[in-house]
Protein backbone atom coordinates (compact mmCIF):
# COMPACT_ATOMS: atom_id res chain seq x y z
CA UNK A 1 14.32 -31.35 28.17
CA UNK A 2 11.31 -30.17 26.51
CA UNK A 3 11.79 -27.15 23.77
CA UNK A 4 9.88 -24.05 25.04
CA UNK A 5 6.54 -23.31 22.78
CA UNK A 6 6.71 -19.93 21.09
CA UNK A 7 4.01 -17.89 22.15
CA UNK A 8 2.52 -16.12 19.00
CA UNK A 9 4.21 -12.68 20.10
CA UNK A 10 7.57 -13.98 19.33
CA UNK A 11 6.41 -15.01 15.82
CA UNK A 12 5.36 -12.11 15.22
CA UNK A 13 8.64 -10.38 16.31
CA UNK A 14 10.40 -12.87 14.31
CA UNK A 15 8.30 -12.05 11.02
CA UNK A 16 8.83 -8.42 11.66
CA UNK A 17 12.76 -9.03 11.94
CA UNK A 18 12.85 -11.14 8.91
CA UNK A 19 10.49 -8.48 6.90
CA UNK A 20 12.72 -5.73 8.16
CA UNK A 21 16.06 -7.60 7.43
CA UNK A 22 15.20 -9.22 4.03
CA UNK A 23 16.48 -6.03 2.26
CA UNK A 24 19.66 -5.62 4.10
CA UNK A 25 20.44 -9.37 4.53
CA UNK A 26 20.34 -8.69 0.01
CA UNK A 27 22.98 -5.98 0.19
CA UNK A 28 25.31 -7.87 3.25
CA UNK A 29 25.28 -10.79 0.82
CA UNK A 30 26.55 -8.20 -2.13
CA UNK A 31 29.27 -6.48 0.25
CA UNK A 32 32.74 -6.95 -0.53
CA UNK A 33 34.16 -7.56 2.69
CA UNK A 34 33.32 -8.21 6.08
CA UNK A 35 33.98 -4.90 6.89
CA UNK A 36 31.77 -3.35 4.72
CA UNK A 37 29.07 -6.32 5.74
CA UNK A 38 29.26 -4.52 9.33
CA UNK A 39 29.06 -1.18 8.09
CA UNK A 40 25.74 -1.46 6.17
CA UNK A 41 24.61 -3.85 9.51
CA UNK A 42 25.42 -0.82 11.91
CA UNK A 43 23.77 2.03 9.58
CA UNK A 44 20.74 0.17 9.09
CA UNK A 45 20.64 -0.54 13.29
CA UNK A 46 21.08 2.78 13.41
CA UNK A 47 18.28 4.11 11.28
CA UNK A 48 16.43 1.40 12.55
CA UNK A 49 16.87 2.39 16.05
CA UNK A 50 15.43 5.82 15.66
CA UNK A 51 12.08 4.21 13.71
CA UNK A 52 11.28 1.10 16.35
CA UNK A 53 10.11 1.64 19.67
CA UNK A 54 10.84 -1.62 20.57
CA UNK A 55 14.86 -2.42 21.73
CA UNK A 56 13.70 -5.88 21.97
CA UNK A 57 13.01 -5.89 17.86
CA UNK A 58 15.75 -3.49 17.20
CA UNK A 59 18.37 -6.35 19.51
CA UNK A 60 16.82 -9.17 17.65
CA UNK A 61 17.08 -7.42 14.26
CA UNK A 62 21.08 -6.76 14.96
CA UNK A 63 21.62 -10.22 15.89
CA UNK A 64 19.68 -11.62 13.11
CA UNK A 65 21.83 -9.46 10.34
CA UNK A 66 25.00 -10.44 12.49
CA UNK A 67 24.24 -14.06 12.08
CA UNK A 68 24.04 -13.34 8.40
CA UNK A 69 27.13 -11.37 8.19
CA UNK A 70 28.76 -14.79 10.17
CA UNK A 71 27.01 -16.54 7.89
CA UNK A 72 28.71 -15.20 4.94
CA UNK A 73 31.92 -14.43 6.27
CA UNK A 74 32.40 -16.52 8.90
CA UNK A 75 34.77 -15.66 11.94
CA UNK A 76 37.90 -15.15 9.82
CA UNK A 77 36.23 -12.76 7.44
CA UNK A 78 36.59 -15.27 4.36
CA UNK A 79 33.59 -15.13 1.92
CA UNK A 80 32.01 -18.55 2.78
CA UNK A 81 30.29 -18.03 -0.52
CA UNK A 82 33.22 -18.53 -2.79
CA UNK A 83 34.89 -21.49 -0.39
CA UNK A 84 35.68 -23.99 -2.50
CA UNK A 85 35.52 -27.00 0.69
């Protein structure tokens, strides 16, 4: 099966997700728990949510900071930054 060509629209929603999460991907990679990780996620959705007119940026942009929080705490919540495996 053939991968489906971006059309130019979604790379620019993509650079406009990463622009808008590069600052709170920083502080989920500083949080102290996974909990707190989702907390700064959710209040920057939030604030985000009342500036974007778009809910297709605003879904992408949750997803993208939930696949860093995964990325950093993984499903069981263990810093996958100080894993020693």
């Amino acid at each position: 099966m053939e991968a489906i060509v971006q059309h130019s629209s979604h790379d620019e929603q993509d650079r406009l997700v990463r622009e808008y999460c590069k600052e709170v991907e920083a502080l989920i990679a500083l949080a102290r728990s996974r909990t707190d990780a989702t907390r700064i996620k959710d209040a920057h959705c939030h604030k985000f949510r009342q500036e974007c007119k778009s809910k297709l940026i605003v879904n992408a942009a949750a997803k993208y900071l939930e696949q860093a929080i995964e990325r950093k705490w993984g499903a069981d919540g263990t810093d996958r930054a100080h894993d020693n495996h």
